[in-house]
C-alpha atoms as a PDB file:
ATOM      1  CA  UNK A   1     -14.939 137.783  82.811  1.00  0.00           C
ATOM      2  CA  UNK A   2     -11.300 138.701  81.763  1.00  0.00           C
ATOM      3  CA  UNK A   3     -12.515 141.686  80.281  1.00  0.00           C
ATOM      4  CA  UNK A   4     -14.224 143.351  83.371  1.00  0.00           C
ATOM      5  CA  UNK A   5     -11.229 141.901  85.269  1.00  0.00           C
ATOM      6  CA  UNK A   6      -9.151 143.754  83.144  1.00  0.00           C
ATOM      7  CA  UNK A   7     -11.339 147.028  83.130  1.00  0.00           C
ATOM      8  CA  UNK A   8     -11.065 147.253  86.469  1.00  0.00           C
ATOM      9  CA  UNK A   9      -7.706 146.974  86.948  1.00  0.00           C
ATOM     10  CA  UNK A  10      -7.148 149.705  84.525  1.00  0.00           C
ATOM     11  CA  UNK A  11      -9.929 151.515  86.178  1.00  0.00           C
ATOM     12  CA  UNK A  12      -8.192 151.392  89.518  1.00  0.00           C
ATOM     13  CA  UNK A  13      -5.065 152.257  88.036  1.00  0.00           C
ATOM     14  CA  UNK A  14      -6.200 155.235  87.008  1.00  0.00           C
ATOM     15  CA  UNK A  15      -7.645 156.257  89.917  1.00  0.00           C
ATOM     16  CA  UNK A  16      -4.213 155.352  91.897  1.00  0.00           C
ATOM     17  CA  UNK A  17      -2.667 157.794  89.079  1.00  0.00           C
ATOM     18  CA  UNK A  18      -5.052 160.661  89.313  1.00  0.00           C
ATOM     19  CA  UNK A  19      -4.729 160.406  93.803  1.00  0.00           C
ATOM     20  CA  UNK A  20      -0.968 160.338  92.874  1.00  0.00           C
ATOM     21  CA  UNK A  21      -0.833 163.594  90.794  1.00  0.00           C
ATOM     22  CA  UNK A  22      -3.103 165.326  93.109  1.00  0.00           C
ATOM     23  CA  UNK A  23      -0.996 164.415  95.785  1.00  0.00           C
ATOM     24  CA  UNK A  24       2.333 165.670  94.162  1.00  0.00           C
ATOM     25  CA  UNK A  25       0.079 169.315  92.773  1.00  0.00           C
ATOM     26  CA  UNK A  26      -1.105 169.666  96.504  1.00  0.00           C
ATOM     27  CA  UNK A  27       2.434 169.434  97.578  1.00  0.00           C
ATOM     28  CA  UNK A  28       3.756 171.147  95.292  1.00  0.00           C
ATOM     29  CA  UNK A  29       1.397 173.925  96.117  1.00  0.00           C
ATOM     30  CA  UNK A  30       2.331 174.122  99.883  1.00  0.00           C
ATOM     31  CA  UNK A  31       5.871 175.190  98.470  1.00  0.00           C
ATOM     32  CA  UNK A  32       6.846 178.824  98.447  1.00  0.00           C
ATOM     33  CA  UNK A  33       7.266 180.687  95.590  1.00  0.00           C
ATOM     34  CA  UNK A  34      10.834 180.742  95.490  1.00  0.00           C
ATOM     35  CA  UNK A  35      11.078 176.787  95.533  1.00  0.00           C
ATOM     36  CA  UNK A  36       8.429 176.250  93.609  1.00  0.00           C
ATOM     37  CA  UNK A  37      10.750 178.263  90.699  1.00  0.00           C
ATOM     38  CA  UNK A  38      13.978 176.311  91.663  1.00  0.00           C
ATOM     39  CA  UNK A  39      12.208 172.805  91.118  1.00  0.00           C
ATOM     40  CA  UNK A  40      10.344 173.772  87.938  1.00  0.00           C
ATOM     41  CA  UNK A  41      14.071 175.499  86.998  1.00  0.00           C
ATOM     42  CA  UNK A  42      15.562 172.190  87.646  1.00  0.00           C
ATOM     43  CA  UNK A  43      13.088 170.442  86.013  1.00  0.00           C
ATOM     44  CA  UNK A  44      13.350 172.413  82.671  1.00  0.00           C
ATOM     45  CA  UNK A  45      17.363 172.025  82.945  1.00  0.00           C
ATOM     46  CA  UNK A  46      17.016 168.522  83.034  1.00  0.00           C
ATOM     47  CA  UNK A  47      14.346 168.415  79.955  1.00  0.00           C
ATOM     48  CA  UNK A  48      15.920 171.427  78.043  1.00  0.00           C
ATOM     49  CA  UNK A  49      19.759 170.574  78.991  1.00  0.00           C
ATOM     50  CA  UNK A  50      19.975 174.692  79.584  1.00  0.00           C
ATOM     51  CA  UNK A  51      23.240 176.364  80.365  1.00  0.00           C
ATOM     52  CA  UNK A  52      24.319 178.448  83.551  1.00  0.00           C
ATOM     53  CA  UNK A  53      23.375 181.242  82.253  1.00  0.00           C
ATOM     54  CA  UNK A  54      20.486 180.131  80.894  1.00  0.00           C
ATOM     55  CA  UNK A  55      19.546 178.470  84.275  1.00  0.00           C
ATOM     56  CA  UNK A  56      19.361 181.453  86.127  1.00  0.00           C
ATOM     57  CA  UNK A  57      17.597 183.338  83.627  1.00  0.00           C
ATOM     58  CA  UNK A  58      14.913 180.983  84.144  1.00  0.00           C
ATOM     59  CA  UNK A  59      15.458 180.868  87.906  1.00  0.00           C
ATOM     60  CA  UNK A  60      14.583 185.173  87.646  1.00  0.00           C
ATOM     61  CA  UNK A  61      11.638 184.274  85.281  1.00  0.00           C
ATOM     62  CA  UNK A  62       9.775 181.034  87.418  1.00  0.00           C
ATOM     63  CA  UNK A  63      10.269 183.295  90.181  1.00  0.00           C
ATOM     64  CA  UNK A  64       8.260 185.821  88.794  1.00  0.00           C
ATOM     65  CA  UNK A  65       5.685 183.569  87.241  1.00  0.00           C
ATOM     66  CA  UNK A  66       5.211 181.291  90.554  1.00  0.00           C
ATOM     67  CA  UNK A  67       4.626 184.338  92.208  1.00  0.00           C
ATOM     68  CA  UNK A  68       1.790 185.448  89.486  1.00  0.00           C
ATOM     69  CA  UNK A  69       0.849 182.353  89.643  1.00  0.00           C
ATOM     70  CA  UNK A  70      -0.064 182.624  93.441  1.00  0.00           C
ATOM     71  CA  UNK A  71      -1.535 185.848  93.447  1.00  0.00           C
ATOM     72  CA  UNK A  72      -3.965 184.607  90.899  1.00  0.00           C
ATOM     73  CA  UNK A  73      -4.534 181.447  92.830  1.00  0.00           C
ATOM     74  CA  UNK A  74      -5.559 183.837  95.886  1.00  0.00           C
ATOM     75  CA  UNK A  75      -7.636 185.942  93.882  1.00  0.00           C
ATOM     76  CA  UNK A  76      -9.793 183.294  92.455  1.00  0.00           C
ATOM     77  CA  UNK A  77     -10.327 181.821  96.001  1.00  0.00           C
ATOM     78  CA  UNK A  78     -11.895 184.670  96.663  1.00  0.00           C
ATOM     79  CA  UNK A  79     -13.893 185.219  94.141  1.00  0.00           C
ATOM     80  CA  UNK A  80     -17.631 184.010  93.798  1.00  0.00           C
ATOM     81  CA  UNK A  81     -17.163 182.300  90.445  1.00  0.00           C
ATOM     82  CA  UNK A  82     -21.106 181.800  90.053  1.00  0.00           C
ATOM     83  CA  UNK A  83     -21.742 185.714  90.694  1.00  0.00           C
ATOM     84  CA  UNK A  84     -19.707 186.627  88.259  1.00  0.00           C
ATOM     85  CA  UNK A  85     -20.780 189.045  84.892  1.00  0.00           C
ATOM     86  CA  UNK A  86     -19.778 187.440  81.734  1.00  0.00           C
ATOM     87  CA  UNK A  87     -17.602 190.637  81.209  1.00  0.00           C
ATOM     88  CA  UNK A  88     -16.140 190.117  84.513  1.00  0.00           C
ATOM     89  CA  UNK A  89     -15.391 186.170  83.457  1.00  0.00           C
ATOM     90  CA  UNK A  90     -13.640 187.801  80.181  1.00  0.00           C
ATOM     91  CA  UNK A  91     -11.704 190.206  81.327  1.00  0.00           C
ATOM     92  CA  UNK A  92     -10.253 187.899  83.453  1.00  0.00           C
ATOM     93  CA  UNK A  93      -9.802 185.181  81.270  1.00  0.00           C
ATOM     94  CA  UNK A  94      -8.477 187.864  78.620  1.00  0.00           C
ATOM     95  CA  UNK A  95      -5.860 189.012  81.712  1.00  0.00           C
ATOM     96  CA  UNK A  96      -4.673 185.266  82.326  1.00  0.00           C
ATOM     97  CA  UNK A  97      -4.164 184.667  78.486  1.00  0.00           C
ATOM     98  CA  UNK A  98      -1.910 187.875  78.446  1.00  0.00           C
ATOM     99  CA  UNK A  99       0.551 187.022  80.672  1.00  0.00           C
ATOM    100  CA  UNK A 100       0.823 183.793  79.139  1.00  0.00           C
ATOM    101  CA  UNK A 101       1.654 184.968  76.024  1.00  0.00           C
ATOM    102  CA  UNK A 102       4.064 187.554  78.019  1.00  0.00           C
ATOM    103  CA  UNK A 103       5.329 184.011  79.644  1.00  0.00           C
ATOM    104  CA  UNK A 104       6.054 182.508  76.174  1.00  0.00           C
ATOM    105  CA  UNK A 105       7.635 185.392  74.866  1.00  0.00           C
ATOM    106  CA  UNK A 106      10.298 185.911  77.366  1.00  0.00           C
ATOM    107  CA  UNK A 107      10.274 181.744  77.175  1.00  0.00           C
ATOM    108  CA  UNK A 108      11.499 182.529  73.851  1.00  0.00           C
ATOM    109  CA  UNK A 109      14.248 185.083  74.320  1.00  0.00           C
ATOM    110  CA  UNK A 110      16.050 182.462  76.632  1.00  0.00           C
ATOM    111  CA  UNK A 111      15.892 179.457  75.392  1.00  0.00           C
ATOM    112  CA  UNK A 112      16.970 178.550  71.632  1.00  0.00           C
ATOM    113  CA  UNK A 113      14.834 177.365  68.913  1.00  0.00           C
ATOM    114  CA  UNK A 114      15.118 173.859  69.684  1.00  0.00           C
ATOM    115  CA  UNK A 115      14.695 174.022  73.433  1.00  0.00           C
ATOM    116  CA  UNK A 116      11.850 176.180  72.885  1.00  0.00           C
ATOM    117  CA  UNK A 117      10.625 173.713  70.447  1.00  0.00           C
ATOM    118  CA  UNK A 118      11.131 170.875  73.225  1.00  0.00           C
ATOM    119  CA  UNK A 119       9.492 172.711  75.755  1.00  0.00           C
ATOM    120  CA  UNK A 120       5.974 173.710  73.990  1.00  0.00           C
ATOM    121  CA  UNK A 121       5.929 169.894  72.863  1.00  0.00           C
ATOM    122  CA  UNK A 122       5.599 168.824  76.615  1.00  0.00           C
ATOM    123  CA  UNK A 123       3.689 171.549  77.760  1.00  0.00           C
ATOM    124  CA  UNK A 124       1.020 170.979  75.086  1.00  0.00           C
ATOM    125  CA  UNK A 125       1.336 167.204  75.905  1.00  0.00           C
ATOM    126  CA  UNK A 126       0.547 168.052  80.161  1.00  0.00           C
ATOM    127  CA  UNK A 127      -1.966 170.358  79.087  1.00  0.00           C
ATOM    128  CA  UNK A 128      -3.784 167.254  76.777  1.00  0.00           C
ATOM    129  CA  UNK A 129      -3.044 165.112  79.059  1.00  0.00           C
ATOM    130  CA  UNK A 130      -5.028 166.928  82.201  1.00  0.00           C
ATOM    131  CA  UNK A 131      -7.901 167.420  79.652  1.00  0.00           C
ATOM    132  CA  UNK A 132      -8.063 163.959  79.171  1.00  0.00           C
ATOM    133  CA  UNK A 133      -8.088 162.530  82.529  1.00  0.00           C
ATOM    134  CA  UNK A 134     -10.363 165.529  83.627  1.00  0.00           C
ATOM    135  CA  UNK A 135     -12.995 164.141  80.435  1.00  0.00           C
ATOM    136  CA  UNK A 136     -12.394 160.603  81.742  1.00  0.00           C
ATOM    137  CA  UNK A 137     -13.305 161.647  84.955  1.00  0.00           C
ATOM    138  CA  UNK A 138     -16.974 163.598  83.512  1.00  0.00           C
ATOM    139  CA  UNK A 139     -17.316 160.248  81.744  1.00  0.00           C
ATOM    140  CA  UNK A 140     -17.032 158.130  84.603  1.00  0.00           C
ATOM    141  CA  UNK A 141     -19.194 160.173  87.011  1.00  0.00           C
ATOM    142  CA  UNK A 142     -21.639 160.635  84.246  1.00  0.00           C
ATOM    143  CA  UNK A 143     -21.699 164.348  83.904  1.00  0.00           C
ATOM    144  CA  UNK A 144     -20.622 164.073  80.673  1.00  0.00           C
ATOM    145  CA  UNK A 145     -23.652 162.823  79.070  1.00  0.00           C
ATOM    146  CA  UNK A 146     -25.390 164.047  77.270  1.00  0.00           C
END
């Protein structure tokens, strides 16, 4: 009986987590461009302990990005994912994949080594972290059996 109790509460508080992070990505996403860039600036000051200069260097960059970032999101709404070719699903993929790595690089000529360093350590750790709760979530609903 402890068990289950126990499952459940973790069960629940998961669920409270994931509402609570789709809450915060929803309003995060009714930002505009510019402030999404000055809170994920902020953020990476905080994390990265960047300079003035360095600060608005990444204000210029985020700016750009959230604004890719949006365009894509657009774009994607309007496409019908299911009609898609598999060379249409490529070169897409193949185009968002670029501009990460054109992300990264200019990531690189800003921050130093150990920033740098800092930062691809927590965005590896978001980007496990969403994979887990997303294979959690398969799991739980049972489309992830096999």
């Amino acid at each position: 009986m402890k068990k289950l109790m126990i499952i459940l509460l973790l069960g629940s508080s998961l669920l409270s987590f994931g509402q609570k992070e789709a809450k915060q990505k929803k309003a995060y996403e009714d930002f505009s461009t510019e402030q999404q860039a000055i809170l994920q600036t902020k953020k990476m000051a905080l994390e990265l302990d960047l300079n003035d200069n360095q600060q608005k260097q990444m204000l210029d960059l985020n700016k750009k990005w959230a604004e890719v970032k949006a365009k894509k999101r657009a774009e994607m709404k309007s496409l019908n994912k299911e009609e898609m070719s598999s060379t249409d699903r490529f070169n897409h993929m193949n185009t968002m994949l670029d501009e990460k790595l054109a992300h990264q690089n200019e990531l690189k000529k800003i921050l130093n080594e150990d920033q740098y360093n800092t930062w691809k350590k927590s965005s590896n750790k978001m980007k496990k972290g969403s994979r887990g709760r997303t294979e959690h979530q398969h799991r739980k609903h049972g489309s992830g059996q096999k």
